[in-house]
PDB file of N, CA and C in Angstrom:
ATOM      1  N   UNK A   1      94.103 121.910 101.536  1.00  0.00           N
ATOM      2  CA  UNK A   1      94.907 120.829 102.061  1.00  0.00           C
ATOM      3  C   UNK A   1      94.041 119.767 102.716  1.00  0.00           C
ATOM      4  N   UNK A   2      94.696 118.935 102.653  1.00  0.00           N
ATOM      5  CA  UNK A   2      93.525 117.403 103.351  1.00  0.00           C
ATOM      6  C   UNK A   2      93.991 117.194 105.011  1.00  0.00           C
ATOM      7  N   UNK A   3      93.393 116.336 105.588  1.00  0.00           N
ATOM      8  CA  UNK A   3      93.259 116.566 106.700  1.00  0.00           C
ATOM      9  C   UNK A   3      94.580 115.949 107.495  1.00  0.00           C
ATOM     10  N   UNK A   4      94.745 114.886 106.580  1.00  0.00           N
ATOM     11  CA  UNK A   4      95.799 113.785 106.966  1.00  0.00           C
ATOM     12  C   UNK A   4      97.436 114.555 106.919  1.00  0.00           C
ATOM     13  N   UNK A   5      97.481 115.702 106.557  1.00  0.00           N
ATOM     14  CA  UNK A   5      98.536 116.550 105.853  1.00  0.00           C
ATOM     15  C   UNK A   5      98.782 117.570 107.324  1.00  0.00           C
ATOM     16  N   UNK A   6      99.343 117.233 108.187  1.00  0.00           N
ATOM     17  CA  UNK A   6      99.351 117.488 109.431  1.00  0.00           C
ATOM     18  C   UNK A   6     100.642 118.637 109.327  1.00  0.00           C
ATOM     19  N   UNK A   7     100.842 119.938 110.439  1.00  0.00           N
ATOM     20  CA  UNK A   7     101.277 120.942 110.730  1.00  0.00           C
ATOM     21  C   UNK A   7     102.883 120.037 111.151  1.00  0.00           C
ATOM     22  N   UNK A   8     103.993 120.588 110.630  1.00  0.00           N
ATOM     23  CA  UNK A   8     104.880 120.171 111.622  1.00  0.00           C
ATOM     24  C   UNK A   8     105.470 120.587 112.400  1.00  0.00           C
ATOM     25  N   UNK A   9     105.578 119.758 113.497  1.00  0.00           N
ATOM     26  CA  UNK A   9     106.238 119.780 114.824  1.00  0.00           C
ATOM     27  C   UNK A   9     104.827 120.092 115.747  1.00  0.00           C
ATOM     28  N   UNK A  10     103.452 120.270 114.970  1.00  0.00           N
ATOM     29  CA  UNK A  10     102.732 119.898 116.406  1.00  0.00           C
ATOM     30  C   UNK A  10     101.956 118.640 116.107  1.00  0.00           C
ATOM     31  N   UNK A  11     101.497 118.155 117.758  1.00  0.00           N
ATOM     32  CA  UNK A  11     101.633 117.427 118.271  1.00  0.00           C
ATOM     33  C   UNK A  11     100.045 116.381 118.037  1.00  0.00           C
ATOM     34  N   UNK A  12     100.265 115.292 117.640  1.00  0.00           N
ATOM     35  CA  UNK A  12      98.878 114.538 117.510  1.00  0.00           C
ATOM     36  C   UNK A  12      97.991 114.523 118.991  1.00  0.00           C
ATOM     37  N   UNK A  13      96.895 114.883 119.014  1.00  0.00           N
ATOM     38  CA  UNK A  13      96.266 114.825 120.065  1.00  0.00           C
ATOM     39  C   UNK A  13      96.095 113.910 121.096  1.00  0.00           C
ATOM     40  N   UNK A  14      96.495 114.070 122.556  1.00  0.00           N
ATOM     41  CA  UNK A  14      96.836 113.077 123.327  1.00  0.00           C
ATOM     42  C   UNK A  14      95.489 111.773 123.237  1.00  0.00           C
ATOM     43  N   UNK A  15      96.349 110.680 122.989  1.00  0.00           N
ATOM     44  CA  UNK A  15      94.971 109.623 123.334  1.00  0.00           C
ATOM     45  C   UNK A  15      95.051 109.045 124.708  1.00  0.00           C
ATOM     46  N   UNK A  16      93.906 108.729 124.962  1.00  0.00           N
ATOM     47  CA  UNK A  16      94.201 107.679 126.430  1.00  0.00           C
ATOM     48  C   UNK A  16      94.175 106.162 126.207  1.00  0.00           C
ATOM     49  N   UNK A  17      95.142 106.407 127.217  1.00  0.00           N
ATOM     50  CA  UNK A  17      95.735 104.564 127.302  1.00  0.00           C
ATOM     51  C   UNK A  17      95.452 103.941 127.726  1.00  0.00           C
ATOM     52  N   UNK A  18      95.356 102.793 127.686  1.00  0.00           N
ATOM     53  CA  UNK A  18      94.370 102.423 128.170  1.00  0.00           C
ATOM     54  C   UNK A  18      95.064 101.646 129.981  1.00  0.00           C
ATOM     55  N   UNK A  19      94.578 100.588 130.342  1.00  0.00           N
ATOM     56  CA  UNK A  19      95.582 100.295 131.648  1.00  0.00           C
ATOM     57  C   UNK A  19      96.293  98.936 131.236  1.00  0.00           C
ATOM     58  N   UNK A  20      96.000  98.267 129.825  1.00  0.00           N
ATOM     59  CA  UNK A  20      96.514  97.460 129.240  1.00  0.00           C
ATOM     60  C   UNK A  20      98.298  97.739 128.439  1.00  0.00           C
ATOM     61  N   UNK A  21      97.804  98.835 127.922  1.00  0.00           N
ATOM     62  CA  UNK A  21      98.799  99.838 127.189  1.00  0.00           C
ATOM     63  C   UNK A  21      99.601 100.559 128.117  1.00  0.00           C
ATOM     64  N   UNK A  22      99.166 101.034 129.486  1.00  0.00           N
ATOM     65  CA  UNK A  22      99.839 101.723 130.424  1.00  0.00           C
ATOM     66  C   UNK A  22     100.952 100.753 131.202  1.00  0.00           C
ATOM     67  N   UNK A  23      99.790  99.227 130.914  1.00  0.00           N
ATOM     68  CA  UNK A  23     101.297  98.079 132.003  1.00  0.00           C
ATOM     69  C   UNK A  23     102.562  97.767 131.055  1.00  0.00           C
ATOM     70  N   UNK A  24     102.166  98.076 129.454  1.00  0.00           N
ATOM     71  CA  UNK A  24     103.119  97.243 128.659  1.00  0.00           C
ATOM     72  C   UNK A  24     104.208  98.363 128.454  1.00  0.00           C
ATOM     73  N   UNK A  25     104.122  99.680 128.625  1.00  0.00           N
ATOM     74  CA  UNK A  25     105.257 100.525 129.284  1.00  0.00           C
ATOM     75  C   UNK A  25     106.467 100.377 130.118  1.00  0.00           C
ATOM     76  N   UNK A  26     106.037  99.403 131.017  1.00  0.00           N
ATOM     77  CA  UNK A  26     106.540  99.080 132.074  1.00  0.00           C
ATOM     78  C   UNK A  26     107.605  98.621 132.255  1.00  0.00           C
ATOM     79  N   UNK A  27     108.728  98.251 133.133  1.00  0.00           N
ATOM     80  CA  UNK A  27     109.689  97.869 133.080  1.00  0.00           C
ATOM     81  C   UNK A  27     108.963  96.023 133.097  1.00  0.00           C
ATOM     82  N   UNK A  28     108.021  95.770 134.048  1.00  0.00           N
ATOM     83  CA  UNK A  28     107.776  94.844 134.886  1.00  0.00           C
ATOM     84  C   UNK A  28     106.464  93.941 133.729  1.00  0.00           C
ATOM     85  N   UNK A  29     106.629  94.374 132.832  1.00  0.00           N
ATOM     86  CA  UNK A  29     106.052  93.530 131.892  1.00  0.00           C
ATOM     87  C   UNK A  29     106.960  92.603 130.836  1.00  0.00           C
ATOM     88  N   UNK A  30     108.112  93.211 130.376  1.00  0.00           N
ATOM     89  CA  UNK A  30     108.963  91.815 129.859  1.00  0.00           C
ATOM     90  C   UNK A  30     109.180  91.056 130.929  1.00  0.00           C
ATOM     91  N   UNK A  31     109.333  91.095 132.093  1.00  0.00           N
ATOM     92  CA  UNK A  31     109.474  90.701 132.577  1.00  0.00           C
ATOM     93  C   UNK A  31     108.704  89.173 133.242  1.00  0.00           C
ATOM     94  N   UNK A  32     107.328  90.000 133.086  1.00  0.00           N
ATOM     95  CA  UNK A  32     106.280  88.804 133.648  1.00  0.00           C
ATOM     96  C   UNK A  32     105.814  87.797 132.285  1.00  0.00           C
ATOM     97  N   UNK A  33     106.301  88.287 131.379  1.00  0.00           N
ATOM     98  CA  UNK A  33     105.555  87.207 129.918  1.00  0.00           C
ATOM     99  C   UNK A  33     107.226  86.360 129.758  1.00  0.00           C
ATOM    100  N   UNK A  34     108.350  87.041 130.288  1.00  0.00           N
ATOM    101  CA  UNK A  34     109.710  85.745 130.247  1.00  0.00           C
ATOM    102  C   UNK A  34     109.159  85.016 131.061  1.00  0.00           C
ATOM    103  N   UNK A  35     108.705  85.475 132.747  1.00  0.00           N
ATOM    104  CA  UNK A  35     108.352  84.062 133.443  1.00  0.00           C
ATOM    105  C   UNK A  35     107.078  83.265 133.418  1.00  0.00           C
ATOM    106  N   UNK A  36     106.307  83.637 132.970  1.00  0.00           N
ATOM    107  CA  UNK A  36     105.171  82.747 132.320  1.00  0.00           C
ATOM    108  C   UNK A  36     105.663  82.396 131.187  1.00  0.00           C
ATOM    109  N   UNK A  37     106.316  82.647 130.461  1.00  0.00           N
ATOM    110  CA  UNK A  37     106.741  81.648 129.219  1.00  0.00           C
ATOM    111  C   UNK A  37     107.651  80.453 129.824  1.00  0.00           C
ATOM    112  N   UNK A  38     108.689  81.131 130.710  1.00  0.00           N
ATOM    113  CA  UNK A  38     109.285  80.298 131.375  1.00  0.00           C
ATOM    114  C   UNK A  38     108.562  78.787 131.987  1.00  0.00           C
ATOM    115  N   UNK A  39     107.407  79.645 132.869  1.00  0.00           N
ATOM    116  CA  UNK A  39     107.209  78.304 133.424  1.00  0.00           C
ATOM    117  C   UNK A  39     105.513  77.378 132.828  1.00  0.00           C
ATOM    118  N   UNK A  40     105.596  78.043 131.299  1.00  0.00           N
ATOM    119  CA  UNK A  40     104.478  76.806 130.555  1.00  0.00           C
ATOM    120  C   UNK A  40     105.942  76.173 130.026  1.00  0.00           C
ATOM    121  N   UNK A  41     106.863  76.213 129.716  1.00  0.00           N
ATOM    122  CA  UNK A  41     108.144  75.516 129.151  1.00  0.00           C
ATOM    123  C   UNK A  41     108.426  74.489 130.389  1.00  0.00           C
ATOM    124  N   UNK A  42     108.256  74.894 131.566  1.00  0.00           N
ATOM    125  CA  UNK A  42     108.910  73.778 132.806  1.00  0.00           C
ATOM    126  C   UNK A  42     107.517  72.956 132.458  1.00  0.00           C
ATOM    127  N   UNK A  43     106.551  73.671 132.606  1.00  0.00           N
ATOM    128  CA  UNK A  43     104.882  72.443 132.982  1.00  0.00           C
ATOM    129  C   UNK A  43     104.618  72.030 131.721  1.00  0.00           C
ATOM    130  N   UNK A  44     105.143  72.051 130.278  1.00  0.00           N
ATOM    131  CA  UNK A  44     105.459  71.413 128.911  1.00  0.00           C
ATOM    132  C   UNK A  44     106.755  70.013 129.222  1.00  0.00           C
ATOM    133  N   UNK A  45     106.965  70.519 130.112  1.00  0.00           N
ATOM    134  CA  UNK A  45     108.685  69.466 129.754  1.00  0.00           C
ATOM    135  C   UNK A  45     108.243  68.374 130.765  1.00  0.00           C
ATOM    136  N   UNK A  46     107.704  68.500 131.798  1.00  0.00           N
ATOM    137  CA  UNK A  46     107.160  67.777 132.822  1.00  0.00           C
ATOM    138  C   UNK A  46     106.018  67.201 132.851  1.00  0.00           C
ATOM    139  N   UNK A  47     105.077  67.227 131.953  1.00  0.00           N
ATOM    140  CA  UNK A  47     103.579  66.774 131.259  1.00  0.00           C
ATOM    141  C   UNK A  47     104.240  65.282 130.601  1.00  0.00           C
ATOM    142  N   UNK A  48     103.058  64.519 130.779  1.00  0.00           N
ATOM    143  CA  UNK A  48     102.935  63.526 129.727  1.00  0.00           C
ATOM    144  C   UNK A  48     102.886  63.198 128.500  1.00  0.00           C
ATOM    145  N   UNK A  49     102.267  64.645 128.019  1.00  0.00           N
ATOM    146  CA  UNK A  49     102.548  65.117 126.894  1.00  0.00           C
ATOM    147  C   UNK A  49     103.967  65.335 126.281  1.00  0.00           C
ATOM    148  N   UNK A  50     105.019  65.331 126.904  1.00  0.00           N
ATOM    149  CA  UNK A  50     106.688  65.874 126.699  1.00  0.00           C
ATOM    150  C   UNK A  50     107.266  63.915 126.535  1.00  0.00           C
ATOM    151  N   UNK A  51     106.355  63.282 127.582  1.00  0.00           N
ATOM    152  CA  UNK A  51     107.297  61.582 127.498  1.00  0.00           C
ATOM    153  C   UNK A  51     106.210  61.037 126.406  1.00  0.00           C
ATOM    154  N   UNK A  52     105.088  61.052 125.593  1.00  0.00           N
ATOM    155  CA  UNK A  52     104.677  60.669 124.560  1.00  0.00           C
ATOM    156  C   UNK A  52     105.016  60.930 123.539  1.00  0.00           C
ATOM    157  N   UNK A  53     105.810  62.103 123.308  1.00  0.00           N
ATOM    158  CA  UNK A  53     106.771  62.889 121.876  1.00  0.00           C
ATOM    159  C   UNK A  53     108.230  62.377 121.845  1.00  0.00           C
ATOM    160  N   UNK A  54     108.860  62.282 123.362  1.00  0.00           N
ATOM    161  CA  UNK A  54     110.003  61.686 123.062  1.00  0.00           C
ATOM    162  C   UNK A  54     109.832  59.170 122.926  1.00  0.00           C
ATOM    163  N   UNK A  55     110.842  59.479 121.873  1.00  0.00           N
ATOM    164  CA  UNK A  55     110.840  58.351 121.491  1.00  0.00           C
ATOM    165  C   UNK A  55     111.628  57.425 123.266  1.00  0.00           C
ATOM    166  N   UNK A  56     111.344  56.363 122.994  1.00  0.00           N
ATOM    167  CA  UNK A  56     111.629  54.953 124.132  1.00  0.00           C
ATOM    168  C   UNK A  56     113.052  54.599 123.434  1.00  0.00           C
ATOM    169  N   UNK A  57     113.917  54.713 124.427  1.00  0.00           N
ATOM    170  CA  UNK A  57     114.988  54.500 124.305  1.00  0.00           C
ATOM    171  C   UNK A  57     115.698  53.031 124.733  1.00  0.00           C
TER     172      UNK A  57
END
């Protein structure tokens, strides 16, 4: 049998996570990429960059 042809019901060997992988677990990580998305969307809308795209009315 080849190696990739694994026993079932046991268990792939624990890997470690890293502390990148351990925050994105988290409750408190959707959380922090809604409000940083949130607020490059406020400092996008409020830039000069936002009144050079919209047309002069």
């Amino acid at each position: 049998m080849s190696a990739r042809f694994g026993i079932p019901g046991a268990q792939a060997p624990a890997k470690k996570q890293s502390k990148l992988e351990q925050f994105r677990q988290t409750p408190a990580y959707p959380i922090l990429v809604n409000v940083s998305l949130f607020i490059a969307g406020v400092a996008f809308i409020q830039s000069p960059l936002m009144d050079m795209m919209a047309p002069q009315l």
